[in-house]
Protein backbone atom coordinates (compact mmCIF):
# COMPACT_ATOMS: atom_id res chain seq x y z
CA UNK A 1 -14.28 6.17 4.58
CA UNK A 2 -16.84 3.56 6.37
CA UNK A 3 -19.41 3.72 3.93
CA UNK A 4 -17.27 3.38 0.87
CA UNK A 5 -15.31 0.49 2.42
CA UNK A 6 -18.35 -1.28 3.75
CA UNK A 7 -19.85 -0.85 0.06
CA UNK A 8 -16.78 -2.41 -1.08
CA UNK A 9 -16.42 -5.54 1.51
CA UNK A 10 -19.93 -6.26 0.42
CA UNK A 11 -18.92 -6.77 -3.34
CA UNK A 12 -16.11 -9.30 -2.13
CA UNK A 13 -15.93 -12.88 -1.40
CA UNK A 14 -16.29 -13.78 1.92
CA UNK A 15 -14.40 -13.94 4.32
CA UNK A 16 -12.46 -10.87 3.59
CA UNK A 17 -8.83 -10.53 4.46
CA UNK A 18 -7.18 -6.84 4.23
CA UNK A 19 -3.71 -5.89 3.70
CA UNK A 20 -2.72 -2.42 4.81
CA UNK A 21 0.29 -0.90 2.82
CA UNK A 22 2.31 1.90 4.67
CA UNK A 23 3.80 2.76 1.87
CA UNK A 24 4.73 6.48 1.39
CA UNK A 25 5.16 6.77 5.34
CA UNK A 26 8.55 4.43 4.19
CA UNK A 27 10.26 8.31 3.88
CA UNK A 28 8.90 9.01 7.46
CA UNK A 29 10.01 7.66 10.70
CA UNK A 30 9.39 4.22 12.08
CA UNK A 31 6.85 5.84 14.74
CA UNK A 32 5.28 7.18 11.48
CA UNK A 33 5.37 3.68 9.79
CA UNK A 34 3.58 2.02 13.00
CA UNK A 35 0.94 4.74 13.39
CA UNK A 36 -0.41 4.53 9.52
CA UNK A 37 -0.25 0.68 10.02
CA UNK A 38 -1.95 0.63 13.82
CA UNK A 39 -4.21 3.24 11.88
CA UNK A 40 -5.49 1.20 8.99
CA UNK A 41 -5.56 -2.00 11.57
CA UNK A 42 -8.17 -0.17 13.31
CA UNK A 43 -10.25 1.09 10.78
CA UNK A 44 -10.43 -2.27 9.64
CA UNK A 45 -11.17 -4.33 12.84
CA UNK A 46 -14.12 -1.65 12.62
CA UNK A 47 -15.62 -2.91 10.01
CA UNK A 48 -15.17 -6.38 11.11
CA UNK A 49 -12.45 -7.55 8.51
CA UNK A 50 -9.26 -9.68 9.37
CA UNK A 51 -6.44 -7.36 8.85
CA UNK A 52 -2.95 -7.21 8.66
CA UNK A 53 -0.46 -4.52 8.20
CA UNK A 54 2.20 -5.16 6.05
CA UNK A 55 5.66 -2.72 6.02
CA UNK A 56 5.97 -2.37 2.31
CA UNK A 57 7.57 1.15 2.59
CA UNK A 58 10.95 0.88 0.21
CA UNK A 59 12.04 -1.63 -2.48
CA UNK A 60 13.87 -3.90 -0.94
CA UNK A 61 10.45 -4.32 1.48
CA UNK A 62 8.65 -4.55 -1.80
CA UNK A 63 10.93 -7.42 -2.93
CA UNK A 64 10.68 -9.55 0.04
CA UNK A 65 9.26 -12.79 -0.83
CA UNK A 66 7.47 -13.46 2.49
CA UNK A 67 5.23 -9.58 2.07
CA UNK A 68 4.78 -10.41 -1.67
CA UNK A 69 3.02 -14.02 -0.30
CA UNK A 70 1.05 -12.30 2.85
CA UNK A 71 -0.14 -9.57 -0.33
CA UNK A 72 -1.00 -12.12 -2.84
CA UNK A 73 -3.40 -13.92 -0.16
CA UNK A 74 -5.37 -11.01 0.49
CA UNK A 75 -8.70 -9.68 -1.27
CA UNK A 76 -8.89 -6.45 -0.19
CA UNK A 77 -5.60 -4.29 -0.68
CA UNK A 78 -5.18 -0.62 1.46
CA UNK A 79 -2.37 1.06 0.35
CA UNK A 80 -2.08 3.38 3.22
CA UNK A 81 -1.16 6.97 2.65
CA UNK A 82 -0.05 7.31 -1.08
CA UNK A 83 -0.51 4.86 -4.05
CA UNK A 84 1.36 6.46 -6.34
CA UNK A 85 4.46 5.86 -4.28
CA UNK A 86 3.63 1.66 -4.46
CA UNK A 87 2.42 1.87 -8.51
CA UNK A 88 4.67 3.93 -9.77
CA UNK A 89 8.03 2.54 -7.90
CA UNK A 90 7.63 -1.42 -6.69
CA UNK A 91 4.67 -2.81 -8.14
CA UNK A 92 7.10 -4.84 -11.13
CA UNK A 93 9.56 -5.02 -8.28
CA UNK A 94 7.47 -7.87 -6.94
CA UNK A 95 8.14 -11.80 -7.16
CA UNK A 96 5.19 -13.68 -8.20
CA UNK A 97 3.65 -10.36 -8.60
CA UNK A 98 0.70 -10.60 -5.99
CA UNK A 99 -0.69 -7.78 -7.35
CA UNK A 100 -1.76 -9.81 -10.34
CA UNK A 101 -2.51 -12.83 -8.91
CA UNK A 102 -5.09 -10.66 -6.30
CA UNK A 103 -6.85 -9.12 -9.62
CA UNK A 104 -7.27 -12.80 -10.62
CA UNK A 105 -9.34 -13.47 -7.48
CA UNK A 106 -11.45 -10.25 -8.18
CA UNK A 107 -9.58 -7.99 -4.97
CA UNK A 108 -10.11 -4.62 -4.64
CA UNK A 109 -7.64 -2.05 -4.31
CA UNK A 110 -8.23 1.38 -2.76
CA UNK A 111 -5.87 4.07 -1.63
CA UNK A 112 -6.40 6.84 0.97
CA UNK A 113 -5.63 8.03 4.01
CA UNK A 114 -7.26 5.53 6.63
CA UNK A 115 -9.91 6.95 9.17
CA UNK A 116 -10.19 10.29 6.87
């Protein structure tokens, strides 16, 4: 994953700010929860990018206002785990939708497993 996420920091506007999703660990455990988020935190610190993990894992953390305002300031969003869970299920869910105001600042979007 390093050398496609480098490739991709390099294409952004500086500084870059990640977001790291959790989202299909939401139908695991909280210990599962904090270890995808400590895990994308990492991989991110890494590569030298402020991070932040963000505990979008079920609707109702998909429409809370203060994630939706963290997301939208972000230009480079990690949806940890499974991004069909997010897309499919809370993307409209979202107030202000971030997800449309990040495209509008040129953000990238990538989904995988962090630090596979």
């Amino acid at each position: 994953m390093d050398p496609v996420d480098r490739e991709l920091i390099s294409r952004l506007s500086q500084p870059v700010r990640a977001v790291c999703l959790p989202t299909a660990a939401g139908q695991e455990s909280p210990a599962r929860i904090a270890y995808w988020s400590k895990l994308g935190l990492h991989h991110f610190e890494g590569l030298g990018v402020q991070v932040e993990a963000v505990s979008v894992i079920d609707q109702a953390s998909a429409n809370n206002p203060e994630y939706a305002a963290a997301i939208s300031k972000m230009n480079f969003i990690y949806l940890a785990v499974n991004p069909l869970i997010f897309t499919r299920r809370w993307q409209a869910a979202w107030p202000g939708k971030p997800s449309y105001l990040s495209w509008q600042r040129a953000a990238c979007w990538q989904g995988a497993a962090p630090g596979q």
